[in-house]
Protein backbone atom coordinates (compact mmCIF):
# COMPACT_ATOMS: atom_id res chain seq x y z
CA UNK A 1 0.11 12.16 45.87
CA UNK A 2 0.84 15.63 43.90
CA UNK A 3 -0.98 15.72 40.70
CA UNK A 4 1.38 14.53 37.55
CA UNK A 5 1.76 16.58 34.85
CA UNK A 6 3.50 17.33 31.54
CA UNK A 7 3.68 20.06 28.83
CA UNK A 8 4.04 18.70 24.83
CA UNK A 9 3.23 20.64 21.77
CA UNK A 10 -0.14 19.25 20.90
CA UNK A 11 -3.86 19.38 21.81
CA UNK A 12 -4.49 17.02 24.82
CA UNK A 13 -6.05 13.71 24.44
CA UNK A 14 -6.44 14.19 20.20
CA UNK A 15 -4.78 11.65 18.22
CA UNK A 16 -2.21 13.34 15.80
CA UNK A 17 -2.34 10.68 12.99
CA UNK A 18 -3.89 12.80 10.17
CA UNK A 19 -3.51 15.98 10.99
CA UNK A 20 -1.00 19.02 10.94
CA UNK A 21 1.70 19.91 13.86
CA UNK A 22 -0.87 20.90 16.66
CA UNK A 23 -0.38 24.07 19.25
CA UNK A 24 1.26 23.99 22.58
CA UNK A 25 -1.08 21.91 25.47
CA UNK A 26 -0.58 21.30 29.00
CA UNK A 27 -2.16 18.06 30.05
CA UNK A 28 -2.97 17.52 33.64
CA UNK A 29 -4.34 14.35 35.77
CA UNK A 30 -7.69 15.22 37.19
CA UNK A 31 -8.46 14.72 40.69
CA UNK A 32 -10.25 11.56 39.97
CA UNK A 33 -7.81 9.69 37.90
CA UNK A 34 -5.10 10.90 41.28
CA UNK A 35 -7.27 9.30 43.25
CA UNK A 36 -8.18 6.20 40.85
CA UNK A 37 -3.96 6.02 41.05
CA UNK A 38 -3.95 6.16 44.71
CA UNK A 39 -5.70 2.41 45.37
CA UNK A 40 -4.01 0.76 42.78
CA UNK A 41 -1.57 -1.68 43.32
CA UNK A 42 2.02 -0.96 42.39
CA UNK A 43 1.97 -3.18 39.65
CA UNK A 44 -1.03 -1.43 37.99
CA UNK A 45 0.82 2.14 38.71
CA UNK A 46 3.61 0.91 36.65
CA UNK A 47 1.43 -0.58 33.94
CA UNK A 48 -0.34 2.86 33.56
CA UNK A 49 3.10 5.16 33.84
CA UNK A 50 4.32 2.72 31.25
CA UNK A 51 1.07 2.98 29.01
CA UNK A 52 1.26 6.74 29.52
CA UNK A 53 4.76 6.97 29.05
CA UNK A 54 4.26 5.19 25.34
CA UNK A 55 1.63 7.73 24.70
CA UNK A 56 3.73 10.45 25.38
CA UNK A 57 6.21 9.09 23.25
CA UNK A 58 4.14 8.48 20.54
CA UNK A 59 2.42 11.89 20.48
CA UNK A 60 6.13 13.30 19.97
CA UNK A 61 7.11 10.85 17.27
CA UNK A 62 4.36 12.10 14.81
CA UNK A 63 4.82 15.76 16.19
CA UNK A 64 8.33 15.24 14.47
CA UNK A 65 7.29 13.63 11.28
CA UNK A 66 4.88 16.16 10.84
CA UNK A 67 7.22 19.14 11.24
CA UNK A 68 10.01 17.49 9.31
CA UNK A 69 7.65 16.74 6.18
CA UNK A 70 5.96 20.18 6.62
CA UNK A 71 9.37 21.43 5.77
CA UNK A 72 9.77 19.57 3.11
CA UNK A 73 6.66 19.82 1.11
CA UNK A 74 5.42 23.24 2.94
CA UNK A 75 1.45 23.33 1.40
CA UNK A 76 1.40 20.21 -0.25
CA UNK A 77 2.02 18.28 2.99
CA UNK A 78 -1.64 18.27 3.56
CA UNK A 79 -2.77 16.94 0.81
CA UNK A 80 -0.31 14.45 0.79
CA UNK A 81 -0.97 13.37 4.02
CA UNK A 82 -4.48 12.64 3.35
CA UNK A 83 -2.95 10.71 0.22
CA UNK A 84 -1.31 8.27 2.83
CA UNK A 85 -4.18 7.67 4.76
CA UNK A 86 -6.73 6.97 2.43
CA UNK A 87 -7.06 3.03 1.65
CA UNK A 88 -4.99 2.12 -1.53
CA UNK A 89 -6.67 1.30 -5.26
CA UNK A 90 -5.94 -1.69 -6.74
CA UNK A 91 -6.61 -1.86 -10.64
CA UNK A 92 -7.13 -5.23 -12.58
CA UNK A 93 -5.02 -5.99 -14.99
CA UNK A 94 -5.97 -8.73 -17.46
CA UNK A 95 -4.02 -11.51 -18.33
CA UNK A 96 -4.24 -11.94 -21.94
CA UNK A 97 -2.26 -15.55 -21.73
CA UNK A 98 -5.37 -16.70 -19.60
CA UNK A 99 -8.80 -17.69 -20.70
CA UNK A 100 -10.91 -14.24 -21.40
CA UNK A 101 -13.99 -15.90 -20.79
CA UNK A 102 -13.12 -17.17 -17.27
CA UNK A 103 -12.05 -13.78 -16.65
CA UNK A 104 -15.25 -12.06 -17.55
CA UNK A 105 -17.63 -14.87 -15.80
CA UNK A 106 -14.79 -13.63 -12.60
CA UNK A 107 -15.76 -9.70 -13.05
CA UNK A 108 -20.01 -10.00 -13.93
CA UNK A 109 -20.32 -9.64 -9.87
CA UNK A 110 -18.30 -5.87 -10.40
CA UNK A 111 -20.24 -2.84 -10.33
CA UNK A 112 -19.13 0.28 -12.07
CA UNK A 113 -16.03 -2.00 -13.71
CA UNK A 114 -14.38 0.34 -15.77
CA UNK A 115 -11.58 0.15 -18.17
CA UNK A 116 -8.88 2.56 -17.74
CA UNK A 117 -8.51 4.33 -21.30
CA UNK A 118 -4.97 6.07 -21.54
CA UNK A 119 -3.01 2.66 -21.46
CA UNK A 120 -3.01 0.61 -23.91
CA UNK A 121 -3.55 -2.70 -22.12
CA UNK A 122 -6.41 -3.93 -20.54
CA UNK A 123 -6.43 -2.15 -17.40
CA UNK A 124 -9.58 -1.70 -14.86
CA UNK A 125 -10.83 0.17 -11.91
CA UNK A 126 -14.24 -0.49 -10.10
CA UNK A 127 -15.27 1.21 -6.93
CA UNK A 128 -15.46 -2.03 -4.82
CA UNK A 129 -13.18 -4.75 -3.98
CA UNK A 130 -11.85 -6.51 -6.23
CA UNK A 131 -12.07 -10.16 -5.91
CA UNK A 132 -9.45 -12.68 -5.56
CA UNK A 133 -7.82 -13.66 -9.52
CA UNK A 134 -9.20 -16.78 -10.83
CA UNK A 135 -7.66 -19.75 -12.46
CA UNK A 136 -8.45 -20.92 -16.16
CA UNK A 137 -8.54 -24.59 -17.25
CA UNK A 138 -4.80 -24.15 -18.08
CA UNK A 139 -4.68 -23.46 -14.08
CA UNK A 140 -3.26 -19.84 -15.19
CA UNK A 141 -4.56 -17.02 -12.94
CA UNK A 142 -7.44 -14.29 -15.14
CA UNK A 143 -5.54 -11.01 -13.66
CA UNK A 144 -3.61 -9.54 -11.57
CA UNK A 145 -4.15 -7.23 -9.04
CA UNK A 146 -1.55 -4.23 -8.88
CA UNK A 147 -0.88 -0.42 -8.33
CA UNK A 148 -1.98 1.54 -11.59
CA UNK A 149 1.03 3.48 -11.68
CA UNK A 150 3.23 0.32 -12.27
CA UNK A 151 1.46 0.06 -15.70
CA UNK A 152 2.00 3.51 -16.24
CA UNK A 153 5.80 3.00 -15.85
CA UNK A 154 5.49 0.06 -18.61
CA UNK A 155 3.66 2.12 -20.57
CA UNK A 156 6.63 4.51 -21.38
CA UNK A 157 8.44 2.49 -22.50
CA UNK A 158 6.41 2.33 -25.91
CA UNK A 159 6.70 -1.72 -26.19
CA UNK A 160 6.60 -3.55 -29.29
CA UNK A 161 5.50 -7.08 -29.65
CA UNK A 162 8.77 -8.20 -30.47
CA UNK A 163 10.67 -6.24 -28.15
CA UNK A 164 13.77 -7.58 -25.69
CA UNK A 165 13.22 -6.16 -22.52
CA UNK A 166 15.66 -6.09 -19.22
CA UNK A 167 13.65 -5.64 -15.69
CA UNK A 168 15.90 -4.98 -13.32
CA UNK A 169 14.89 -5.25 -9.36
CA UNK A 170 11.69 -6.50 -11.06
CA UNK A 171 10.42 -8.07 -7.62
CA UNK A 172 7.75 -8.76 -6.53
CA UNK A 173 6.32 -8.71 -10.14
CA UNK A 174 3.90 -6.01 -11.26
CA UNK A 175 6.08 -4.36 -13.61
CA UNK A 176 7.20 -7.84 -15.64
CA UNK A 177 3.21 -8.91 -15.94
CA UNK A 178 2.49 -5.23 -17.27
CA UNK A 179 4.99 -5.74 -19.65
CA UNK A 180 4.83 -9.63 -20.44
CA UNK A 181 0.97 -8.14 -22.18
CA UNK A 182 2.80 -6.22 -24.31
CA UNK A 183 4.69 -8.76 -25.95
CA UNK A 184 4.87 -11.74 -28.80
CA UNK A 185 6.38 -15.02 -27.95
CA UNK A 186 8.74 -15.87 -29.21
CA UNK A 187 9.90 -12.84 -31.27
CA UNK A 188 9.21 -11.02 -27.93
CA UNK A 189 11.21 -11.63 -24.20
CA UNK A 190 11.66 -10.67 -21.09
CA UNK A 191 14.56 -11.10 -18.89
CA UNK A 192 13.75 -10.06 -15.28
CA UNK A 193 16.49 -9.74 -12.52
CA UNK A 194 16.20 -9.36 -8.52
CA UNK A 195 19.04 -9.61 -6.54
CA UNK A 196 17.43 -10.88 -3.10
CA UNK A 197 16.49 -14.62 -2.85
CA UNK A 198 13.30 -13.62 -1.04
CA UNK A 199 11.80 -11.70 -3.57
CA UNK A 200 13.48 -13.73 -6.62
CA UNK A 201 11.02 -16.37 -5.34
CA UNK A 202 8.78 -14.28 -5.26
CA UNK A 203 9.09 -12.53 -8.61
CA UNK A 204 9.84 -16.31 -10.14
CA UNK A 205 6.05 -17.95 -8.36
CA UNK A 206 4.19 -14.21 -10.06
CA UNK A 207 5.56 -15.42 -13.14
CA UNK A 208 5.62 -18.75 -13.82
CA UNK A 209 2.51 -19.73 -11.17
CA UNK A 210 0.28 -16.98 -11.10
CA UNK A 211 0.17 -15.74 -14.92
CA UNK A 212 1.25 -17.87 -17.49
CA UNK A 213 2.76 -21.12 -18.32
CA UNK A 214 6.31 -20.70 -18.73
CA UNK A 215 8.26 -23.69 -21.09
């Protein structure tokens, strides 16, 4: 059997998730995977084309996303790779329709809690985990778990207590609790609108379920 090879633009055998467009390669079969090759069955020569074949494949795929973002973002695309790798940060928000005191007994276990201190509602960051929101005696959830820059979005809008506020595409719900702290009831209200059933559901269990008692 004549030794198989290929040529791609990339370094062989590294895996390309997380790093830049590599330089040109040639990868080549040793003598020992030939021969490996050789006594297999059919079946298990297809398998491995097929497995290799995928690699390939794969190798090329993220040699094109790479070049097309590199384009796009020239020296930032680094750093903005790395951003997409690393493991997300959820912040804490507090629900202020929900017992406090539940909510603290829920966070003692925290180390390094910290509350965030350019928004104005009760916003928190902690270097581990946090842990799954609690219910109160009223059976509404503590918190709520979400993306930090939602709040930030809420926050520009400058809310008043007894502010009338439209959310439109406001599934799955992070954007209507941020701003549901902001306001009085029942000077104060929110209407919030999703056009998809799935994530109307969705939106409606966040608010009526998992932060406050709705009438």
């Amino acid at each position: 059997m004549q030794p198989q090879e290929f040529e791609v633009e990339g370094e062989a055998g590294s895996d390309l998730e997380g790093t830049s467009p590599p330089v040109s390669a040639r990868v080549k079969f040793s003598k020992k995977q030939q021969q490996q090759k050789s006594v297999m069955s059919k079946t298990k020569q297809k398998k491995l084309a097929r497995e290799e074949q995928e690699r390939l494949q794969k190798f090329m795929v993220v040699k094109a996303f790479h070049a097309f973002y590199e384009v796009q973002y020239g020296e930032r695309w680094s750093s903005l790779l790395w951003a997409l790798h690393a493991k997300p940060r959820a912040t804490c928000l507090s629900n202020k329709f929900a017992d406090m005191a539940v909510f603290a007994d829920s966070m003692e276990s925290m180390t390094n809690l910290r509350r965030i201190q350019f928004v104005s509602v009760p916003l928190y960051d902690c270097d581990n985990r946090f842990p799954h929101p609690e219910r109160d005696d009223k059976n509404v959830y503590t918190c709520y778990l979400l993306d930090a820059a939602l709040v930030l979005a809420t926050e520009a809008l400058d809310l008043s207590p007894e502010d009338r506020v439209l959310d439109l595409c406001a599934a799955p719900g992070g954007k209507s609790v941020s701003i549901l702290q902001h306001l009085q009831f029942p000077m104060g209200s929110l209407t919030a609108n999703e056009l998809s059933a799935d994530r109307r559901r969705r939106l409606w269990k966040v608010c009526r379920k998992k932060c406050f008692q709705m009438s």
